[in-house]
N, C-alpha and C. Protein backbone atom coordinates (compact mmCIF):
# COMPACT_ATOMS: atom_id res chain seq x y z
N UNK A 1 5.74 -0.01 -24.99
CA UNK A 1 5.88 -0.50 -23.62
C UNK A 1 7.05 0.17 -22.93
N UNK A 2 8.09 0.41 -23.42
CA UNK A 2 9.11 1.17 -23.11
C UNK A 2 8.84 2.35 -22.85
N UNK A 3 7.98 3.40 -23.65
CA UNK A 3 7.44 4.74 -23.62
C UNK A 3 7.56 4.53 -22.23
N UNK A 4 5.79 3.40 -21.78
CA UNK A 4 5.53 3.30 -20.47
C UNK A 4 6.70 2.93 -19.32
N UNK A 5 7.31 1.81 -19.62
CA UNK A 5 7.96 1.89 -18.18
C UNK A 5 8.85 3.15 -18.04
N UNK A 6 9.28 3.94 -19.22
CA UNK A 6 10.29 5.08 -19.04
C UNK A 6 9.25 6.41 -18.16
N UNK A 7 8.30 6.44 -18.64
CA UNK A 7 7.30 7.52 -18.28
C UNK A 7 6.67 7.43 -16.60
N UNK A 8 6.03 5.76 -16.37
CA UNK A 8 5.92 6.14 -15.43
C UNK A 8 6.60 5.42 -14.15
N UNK A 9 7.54 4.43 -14.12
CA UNK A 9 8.51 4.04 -13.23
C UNK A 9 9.39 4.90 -13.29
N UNK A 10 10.36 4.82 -14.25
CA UNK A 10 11.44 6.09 -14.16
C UNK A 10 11.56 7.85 -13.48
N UNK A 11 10.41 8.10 -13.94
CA UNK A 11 9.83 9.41 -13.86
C UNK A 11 9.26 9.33 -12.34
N UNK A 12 8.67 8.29 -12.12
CA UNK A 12 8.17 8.26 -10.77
C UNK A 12 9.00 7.87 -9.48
N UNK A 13 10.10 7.49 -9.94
CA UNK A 13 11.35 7.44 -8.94
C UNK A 13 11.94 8.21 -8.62
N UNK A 14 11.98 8.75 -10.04
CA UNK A 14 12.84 10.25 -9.59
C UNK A 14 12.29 11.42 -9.37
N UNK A 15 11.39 11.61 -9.63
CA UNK A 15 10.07 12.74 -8.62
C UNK A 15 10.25 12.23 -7.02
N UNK A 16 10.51 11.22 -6.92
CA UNK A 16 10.51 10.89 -5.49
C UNK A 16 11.75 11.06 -4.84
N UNK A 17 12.83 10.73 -5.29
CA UNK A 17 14.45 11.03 -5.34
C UNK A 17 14.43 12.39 -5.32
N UNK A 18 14.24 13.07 -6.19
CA UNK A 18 14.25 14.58 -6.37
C UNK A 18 13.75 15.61 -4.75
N UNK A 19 12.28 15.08 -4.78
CA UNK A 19 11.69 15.50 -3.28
C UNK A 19 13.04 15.06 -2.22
N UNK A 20 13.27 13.91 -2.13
CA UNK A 20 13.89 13.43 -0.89
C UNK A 20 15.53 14.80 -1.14
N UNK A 21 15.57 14.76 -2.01
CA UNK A 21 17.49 15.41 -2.26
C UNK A 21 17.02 16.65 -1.64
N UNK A 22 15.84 17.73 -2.19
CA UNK A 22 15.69 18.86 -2.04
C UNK A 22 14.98 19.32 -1.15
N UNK A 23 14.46 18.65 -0.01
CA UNK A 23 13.65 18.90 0.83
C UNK A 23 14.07 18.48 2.35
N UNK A 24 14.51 19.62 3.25
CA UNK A 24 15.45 19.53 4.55
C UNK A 24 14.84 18.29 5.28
N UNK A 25 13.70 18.61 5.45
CA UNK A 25 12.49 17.54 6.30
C UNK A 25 11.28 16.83 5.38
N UNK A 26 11.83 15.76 5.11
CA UNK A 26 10.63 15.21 4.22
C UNK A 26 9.92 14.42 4.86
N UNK A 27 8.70 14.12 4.75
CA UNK A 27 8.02 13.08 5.00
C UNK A 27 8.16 11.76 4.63
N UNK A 28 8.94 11.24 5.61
CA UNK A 28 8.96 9.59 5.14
C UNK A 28 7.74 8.72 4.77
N UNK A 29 7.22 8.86 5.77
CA UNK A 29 5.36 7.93 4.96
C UNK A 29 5.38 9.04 3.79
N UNK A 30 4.79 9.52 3.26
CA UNK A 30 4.59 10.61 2.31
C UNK A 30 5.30 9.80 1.06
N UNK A 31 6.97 9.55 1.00
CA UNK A 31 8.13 9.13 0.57
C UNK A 31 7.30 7.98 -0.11
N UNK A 32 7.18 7.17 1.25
CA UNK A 32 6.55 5.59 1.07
C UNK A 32 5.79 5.35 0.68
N UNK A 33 4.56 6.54 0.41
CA UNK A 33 3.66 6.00 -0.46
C UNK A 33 3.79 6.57 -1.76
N UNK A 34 4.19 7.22 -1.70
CA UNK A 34 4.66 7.81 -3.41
C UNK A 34 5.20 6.46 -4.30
N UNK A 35 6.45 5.71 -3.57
CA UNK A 35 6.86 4.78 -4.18
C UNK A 35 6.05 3.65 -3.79
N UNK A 36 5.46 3.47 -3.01
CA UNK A 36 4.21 2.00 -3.44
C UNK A 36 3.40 2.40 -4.62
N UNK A 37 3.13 3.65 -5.04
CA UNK A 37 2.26 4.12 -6.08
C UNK A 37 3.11 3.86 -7.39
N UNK A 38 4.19 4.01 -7.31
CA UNK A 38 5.29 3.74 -8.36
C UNK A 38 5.46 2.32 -8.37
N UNK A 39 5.25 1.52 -7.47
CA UNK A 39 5.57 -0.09 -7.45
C UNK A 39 4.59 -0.66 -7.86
N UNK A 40 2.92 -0.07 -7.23
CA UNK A 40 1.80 -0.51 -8.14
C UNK A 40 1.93 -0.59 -9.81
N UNK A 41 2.06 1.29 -10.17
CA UNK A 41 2.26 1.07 -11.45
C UNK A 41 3.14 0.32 -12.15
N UNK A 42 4.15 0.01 -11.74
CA UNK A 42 5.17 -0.62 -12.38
C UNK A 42 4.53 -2.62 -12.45
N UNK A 43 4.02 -2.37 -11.32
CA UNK A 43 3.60 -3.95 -11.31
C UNK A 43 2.37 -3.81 -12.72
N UNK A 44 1.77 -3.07 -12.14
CA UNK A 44 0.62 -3.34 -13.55
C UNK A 44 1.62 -2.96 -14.67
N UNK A 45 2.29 -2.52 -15.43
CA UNK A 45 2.93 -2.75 -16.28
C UNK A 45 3.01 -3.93 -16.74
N UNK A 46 3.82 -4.57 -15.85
CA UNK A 46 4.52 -6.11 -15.70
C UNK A 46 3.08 -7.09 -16.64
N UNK A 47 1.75 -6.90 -16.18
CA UNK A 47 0.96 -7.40 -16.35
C UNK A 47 0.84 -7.35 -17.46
N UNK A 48 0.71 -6.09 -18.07
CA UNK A 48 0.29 -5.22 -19.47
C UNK A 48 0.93 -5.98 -20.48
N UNK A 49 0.12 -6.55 -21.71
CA UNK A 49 0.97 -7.52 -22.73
C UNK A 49 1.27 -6.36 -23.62
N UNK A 50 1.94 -5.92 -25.04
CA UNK A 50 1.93 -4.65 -25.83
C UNK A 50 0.76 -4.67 -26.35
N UNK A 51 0.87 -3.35 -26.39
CA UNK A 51 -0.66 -2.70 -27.21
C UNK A 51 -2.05 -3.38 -26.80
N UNK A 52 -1.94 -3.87 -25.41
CA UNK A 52 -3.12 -4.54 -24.79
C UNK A 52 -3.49 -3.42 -23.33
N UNK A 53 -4.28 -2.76 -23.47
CA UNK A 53 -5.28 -2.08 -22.45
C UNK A 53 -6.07 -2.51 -21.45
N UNK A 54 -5.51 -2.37 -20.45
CA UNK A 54 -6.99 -2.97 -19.31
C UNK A 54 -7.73 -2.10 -19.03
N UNK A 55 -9.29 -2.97 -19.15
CA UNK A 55 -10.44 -2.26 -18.87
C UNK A 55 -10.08 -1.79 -17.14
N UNK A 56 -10.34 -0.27 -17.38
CA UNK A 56 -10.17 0.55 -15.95
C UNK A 56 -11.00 0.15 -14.99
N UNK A 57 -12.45 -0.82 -15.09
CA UNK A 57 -12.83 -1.20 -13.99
C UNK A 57 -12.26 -1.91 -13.33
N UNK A 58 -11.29 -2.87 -14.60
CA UNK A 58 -10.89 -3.72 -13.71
C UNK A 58 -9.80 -3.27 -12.91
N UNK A 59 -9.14 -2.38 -13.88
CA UNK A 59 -7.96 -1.48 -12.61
C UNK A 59 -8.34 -1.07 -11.09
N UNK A 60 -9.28 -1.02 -11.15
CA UNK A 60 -10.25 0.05 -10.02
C UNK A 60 -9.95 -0.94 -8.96
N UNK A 61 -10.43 -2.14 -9.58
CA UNK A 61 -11.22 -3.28 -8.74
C UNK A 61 -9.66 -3.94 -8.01
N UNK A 62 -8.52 -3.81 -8.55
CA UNK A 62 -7.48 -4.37 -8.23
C UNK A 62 -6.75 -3.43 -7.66
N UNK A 63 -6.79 -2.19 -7.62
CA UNK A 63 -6.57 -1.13 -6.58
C UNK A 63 -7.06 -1.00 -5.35
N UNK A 64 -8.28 -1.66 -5.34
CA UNK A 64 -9.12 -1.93 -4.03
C UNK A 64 -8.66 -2.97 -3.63
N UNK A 65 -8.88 -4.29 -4.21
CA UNK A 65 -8.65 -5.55 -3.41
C UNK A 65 -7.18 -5.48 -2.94
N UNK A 66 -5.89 -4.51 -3.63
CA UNK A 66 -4.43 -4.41 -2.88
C UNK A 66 -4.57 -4.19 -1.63
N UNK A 67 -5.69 -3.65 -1.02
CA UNK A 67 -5.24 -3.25 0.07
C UNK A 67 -6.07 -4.51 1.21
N UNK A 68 -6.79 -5.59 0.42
CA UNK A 68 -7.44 -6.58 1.36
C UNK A 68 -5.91 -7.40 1.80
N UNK A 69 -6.61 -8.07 3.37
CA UNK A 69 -5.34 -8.48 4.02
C UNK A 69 -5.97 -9.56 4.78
N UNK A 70 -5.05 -9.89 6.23
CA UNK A 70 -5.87 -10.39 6.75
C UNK A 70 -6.97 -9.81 8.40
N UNK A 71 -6.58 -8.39 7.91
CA UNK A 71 -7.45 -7.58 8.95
C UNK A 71 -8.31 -6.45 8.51
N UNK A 72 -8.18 -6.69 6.98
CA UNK A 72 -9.34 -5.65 6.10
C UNK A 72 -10.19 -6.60 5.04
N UNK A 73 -10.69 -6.32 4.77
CA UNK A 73 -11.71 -7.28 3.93
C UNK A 73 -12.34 -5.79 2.50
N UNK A 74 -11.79 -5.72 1.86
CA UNK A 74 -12.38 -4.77 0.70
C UNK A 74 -13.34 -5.58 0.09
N UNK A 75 -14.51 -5.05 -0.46
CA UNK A 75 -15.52 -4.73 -1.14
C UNK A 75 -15.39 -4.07 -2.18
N UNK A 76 -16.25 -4.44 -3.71
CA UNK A 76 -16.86 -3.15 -4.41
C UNK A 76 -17.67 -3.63 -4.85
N UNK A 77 -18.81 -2.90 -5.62
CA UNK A 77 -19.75 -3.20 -6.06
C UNK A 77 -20.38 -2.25 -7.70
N UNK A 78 -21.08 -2.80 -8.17
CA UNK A 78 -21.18 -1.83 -9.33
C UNK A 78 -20.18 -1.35 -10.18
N UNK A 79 -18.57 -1.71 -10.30
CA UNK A 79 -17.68 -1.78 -11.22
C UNK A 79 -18.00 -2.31 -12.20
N UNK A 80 -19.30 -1.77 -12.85
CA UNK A 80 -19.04 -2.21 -14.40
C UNK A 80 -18.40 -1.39 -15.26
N UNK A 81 -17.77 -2.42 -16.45
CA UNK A 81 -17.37 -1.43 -17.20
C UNK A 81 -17.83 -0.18 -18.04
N UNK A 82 -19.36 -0.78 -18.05
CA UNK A 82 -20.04 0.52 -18.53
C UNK A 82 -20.66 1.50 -17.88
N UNK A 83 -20.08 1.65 -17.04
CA UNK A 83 -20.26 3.00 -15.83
C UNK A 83 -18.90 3.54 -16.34
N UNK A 84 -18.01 3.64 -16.87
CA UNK A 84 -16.41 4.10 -17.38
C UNK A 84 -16.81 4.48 -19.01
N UNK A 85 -17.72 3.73 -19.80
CA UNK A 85 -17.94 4.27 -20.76
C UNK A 85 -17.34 5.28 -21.55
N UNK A 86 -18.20 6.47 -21.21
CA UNK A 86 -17.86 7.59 -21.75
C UNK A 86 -16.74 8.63 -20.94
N UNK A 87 -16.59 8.25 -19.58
CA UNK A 87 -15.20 8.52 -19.10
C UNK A 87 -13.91 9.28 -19.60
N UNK A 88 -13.41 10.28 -19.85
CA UNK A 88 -12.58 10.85 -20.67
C UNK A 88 -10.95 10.00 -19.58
N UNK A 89 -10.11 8.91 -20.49
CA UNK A 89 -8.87 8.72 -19.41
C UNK A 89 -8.41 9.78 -19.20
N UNK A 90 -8.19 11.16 -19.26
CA UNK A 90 -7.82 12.25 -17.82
C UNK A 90 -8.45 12.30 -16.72
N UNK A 91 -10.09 12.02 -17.09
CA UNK A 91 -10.66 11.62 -15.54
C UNK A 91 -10.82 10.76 -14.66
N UNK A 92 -10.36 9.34 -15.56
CA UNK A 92 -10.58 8.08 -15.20
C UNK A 92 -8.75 7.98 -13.97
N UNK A 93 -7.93 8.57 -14.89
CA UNK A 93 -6.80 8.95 -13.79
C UNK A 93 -6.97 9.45 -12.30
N UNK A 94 -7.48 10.77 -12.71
CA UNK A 94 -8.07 11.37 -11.29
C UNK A 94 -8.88 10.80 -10.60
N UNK A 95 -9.68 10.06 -11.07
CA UNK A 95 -10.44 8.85 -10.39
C UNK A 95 -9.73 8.18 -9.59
N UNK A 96 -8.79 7.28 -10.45
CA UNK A 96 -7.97 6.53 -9.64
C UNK A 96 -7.21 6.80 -8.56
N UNK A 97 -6.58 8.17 -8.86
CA UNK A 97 -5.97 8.64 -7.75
C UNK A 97 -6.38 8.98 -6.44
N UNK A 98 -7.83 9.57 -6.58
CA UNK A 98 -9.29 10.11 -5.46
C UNK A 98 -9.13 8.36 -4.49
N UNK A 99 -9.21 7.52 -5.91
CA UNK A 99 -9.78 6.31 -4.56
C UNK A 99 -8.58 5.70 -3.82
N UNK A 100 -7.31 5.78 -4.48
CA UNK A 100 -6.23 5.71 -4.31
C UNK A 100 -6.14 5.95 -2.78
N UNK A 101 -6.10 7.60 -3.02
CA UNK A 101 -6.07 8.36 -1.84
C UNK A 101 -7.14 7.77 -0.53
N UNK A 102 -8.04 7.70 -1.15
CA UNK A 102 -9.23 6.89 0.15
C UNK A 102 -9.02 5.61 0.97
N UNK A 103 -8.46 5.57 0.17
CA UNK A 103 -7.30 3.62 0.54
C UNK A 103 -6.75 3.71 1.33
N UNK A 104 -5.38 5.21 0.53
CA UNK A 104 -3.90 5.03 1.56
C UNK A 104 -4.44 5.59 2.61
N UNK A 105 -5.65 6.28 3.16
CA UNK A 105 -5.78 7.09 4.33
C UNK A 105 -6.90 6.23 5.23
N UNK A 106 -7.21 4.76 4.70
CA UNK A 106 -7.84 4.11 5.48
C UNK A 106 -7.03 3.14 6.09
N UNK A 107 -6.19 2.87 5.00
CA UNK A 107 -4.86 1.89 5.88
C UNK A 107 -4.24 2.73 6.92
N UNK A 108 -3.81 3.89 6.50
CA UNK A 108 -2.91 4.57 7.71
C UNK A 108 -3.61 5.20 8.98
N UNK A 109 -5.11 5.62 8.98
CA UNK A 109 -5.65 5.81 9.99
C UNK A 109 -6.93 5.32 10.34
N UNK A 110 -7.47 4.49 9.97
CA UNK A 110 -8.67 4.09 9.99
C UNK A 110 -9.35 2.96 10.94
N UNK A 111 -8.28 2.06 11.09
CA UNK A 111 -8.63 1.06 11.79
C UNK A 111 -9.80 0.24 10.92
N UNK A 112 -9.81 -0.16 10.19
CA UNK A 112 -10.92 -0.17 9.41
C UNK A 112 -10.97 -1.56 9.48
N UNK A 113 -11.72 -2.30 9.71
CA UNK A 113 -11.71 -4.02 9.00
C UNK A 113 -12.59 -4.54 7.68
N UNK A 114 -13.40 -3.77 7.62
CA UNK A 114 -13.97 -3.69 6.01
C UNK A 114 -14.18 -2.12 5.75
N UNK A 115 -14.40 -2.43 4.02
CA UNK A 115 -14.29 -1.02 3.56
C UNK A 115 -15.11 -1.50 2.09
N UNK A 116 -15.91 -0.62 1.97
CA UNK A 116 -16.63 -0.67 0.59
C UNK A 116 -16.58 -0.01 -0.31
N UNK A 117 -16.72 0.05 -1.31
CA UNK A 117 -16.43 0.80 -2.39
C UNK A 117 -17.50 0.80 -3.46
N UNK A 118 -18.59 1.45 -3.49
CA UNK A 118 -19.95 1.15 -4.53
C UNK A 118 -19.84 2.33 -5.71
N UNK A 119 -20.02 1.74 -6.53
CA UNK A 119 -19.96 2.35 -8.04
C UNK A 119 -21.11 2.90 -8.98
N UNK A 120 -21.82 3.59 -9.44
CA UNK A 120 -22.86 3.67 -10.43
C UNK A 120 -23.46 4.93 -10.89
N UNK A 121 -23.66 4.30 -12.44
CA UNK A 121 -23.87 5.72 -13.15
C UNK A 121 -25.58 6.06 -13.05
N UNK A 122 -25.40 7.37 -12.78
CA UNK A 122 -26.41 7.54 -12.92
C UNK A 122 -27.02 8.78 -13.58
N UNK A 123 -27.48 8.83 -14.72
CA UNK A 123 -27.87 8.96 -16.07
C UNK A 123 -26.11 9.93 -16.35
N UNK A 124 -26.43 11.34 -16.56
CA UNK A 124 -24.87 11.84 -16.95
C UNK A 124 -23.92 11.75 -15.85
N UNK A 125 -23.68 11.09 -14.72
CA UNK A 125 -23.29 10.98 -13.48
C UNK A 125 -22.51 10.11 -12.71
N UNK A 126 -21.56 9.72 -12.93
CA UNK A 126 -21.22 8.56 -12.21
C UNK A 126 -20.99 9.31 -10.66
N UNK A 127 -21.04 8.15 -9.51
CA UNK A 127 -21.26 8.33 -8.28
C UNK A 127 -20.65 7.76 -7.57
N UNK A 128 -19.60 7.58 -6.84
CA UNK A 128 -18.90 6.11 -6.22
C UNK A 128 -18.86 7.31 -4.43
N UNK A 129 -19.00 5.81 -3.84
CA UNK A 129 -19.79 6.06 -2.34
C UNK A 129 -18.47 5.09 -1.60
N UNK A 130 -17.83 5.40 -0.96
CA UNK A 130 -16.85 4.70 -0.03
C UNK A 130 -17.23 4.37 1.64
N UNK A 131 -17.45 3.50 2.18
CA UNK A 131 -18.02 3.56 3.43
C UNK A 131 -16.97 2.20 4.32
N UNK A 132 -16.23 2.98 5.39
CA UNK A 132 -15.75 1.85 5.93
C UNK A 132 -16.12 2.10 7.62
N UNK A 133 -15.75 0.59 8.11
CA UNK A 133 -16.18 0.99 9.49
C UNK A 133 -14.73 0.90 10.41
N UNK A 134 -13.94 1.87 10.08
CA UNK A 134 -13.17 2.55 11.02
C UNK A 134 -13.65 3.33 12.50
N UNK A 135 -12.79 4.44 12.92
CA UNK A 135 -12.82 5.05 13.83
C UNK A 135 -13.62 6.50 13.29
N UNK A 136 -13.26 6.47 12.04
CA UNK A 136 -14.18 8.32 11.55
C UNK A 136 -13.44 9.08 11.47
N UNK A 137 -14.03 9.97 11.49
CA UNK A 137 -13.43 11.36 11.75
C UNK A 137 -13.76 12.51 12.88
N UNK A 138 -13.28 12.33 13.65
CA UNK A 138 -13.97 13.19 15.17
C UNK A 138 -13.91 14.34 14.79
N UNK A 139 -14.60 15.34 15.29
CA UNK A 139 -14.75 16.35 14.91
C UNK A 139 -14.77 17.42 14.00
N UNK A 140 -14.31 18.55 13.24
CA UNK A 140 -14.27 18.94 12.23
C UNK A 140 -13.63 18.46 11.29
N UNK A 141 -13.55 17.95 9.70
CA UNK A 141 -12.57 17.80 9.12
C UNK A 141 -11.41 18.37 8.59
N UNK A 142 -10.24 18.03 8.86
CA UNK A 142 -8.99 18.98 8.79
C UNK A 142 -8.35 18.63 7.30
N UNK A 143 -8.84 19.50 6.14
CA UNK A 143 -8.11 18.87 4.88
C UNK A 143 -6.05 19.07 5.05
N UNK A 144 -5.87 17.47 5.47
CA UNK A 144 -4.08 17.97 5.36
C UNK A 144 -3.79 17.23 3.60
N UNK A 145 -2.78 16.75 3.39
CA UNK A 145 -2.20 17.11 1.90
C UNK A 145 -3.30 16.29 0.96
N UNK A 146 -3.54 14.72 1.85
CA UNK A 146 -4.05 13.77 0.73
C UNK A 146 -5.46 14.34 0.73
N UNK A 147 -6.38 14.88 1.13
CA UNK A 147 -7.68 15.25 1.54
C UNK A 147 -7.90 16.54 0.50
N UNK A 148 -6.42 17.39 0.92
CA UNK A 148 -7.04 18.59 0.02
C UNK A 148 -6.92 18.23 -1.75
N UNK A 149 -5.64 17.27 -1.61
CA UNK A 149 -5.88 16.83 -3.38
C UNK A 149 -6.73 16.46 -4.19
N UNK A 150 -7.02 15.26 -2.93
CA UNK A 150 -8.60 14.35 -3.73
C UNK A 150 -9.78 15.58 -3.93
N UNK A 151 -9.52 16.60 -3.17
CA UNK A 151 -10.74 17.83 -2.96
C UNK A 151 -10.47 18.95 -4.08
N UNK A 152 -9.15 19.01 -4.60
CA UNK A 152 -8.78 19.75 -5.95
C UNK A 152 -9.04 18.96 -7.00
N UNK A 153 -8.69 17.66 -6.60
CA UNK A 153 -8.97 16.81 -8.28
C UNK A 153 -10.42 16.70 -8.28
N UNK A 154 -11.59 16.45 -7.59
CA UNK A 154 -12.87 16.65 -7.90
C UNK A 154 -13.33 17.64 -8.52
N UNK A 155 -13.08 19.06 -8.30
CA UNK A 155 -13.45 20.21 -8.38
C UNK A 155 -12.94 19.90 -10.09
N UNK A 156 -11.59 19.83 -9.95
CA UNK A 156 -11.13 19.83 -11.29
C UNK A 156 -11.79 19.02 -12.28
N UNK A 157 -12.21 18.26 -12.37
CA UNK A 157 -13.24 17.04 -12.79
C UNK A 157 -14.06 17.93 -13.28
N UNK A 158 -15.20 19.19 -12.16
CA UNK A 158 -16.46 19.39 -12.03
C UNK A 158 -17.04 18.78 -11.54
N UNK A 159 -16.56 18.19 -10.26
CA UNK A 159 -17.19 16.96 -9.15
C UNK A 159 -17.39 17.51 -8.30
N UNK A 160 -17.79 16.99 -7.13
CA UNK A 160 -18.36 17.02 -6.15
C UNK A 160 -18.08 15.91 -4.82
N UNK A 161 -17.23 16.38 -3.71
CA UNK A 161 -16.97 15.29 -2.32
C UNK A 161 -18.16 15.86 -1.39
N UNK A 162 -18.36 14.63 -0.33
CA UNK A 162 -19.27 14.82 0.82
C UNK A 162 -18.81 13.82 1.67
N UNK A 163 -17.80 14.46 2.71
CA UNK A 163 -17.74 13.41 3.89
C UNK A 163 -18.80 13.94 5.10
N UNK A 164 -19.26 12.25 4.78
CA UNK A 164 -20.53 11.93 6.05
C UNK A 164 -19.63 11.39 6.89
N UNK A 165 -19.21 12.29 8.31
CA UNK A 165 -18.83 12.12 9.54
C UNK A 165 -19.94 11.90 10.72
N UNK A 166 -21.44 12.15 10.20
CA UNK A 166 -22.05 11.89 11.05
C UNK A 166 -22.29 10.65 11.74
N UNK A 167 -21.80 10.02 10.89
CA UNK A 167 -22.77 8.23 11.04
C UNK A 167 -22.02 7.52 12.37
N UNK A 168 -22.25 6.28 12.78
CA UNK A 168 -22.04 5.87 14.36
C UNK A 168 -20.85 5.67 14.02
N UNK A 169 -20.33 4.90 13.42
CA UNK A 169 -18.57 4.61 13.31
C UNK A 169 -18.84 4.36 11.68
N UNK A 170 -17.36 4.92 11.23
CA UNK A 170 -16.28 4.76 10.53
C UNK A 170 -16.89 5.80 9.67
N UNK A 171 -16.27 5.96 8.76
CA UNK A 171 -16.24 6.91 7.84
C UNK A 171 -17.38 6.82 6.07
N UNK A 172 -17.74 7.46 5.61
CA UNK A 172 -18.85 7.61 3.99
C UNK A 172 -18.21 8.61 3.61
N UNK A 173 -18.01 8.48 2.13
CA UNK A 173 -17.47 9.71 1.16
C UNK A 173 -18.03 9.20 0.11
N UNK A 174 -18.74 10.52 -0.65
CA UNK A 174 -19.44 10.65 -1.81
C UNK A 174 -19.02 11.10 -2.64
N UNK A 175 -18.43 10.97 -3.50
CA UNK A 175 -18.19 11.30 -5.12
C UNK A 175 -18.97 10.72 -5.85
N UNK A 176 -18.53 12.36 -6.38
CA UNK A 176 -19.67 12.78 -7.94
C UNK A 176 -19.38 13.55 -9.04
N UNK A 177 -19.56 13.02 -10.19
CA UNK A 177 -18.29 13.73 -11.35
C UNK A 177 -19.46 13.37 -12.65
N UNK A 178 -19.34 14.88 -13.63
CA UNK A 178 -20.05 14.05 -14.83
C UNK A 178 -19.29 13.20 -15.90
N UNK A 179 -20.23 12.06 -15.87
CA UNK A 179 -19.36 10.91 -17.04
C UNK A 179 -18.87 11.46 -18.28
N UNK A 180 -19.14 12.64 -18.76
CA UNK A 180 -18.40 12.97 -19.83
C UNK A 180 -18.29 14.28 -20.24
C-alpha cells in the first residue's frame, strides 16, 4: 500500500510541481486537472483495503458518476465486468485515462446536462460509445493537448476514435480497442 501511495500520489505531485517550477507560462486548468487526477487517485487509494483490487468496472463506473452534480446527470451502461475480462491492465489504464479525458472536456466545455457512457464487448472487441447533449463541436475538429492524447493512446492500444459531430446537439465518440 505504501509502494502505492509513494508511486502514485507522491510521484503525481511532483510531476505537477516540477511542470509548474519549469515552465515560464503554465497552464493553470491544465495544473488543476492534473492534480484532481492525483486527488482521485489518492482518494481511491484511501478506499483500497491491502492486497484488495477493485474490479475496474467498477472503477470506470465511479469515474463517471464523479463528475454527476446537480447540473449533469451521468449515465453508463453495459459496465460489466466481463467486458474487462481479458483486458491487459496497461490497457485498462489507457482506458481510463481516454474516458477520463472525455469527462474533463465535457465539464470544461460542453455544457452538457447528461452524458452517457455505453460499454460492450463485442466478440474480440470491446466498444464504449460516449454521447452527451452539450453544445458539440462546430466545425472542424481541432485536436489541442487532451484530444490528441486520448487519439495517441487509442492508436497505441490498436484502437480506433470516431467523433460524430454530425448529430443535432452535443457530442458521440466511438471507441474501439481489441480486448486482448
Amino acid at each position: 500500500m505504501s509502494k502505492k501511495v509513494h508511486d502514485v500520489v507522491a510521484n503525481g505531485i511532483y510531476q505537477v510541481m516540477a511542470k509548474i517550477e519549469n515552465q515560464e507560462d503554465f497552464d493553470r486548468n491544465k495544473a488543476l486537472d492534473e492534480l484532481e487526477f492525483v486527488y482521485e487517485k489518492s482518494r481511491d487509494l484511501s478506499y483500497e483495503k491491502a492486497g484488495e483490487e477493485k474490479e475496474f468496472s467498477q472503477e470506470i463506473s465511479e469515474l463517471i458518476a464523479g463528475f454527476n452534480n446537480t447540473t449533469v446527470k451521468t449515465f453508463t451502461a453495459g459496465n460489466d465486468p466481463s467486458v474487462w475480462e481479458k483486458v491487459s491492465p496497461a490497457v485498462k489504464e489507457e482506458v481510463y485515462q481516454m474516458v477520463r479525458e472525455l469527462m474533463v472536456n465535457m465539464k470544461k466545455h460542453s455544457q452538457a446536462s447528461h452524458v452517457a457512457v455505453k460499454f460492450e464487448k463485442n466478440g474480440e472487441t470491446v466498444e464504449i460509445q460516449y454521447k452527451d447533449n452539450g453544445v458539440g463541436i462546430s466545425g472542424d475538429l481541432i485536436y489541442k493537448n487532451g484530444l490528441r492524447n486520448t487519439a495517441s493512446r487509442i492508436e497505441a492500444i490498436g484502437g480506433t476514435i470516431t467523433f460524430d459531430t454530425k448529430i443535432e446537439k452535443g457530442l458521440k465518440v466511438n471507441l474501439s480497442f481489441p480486448s486482448s
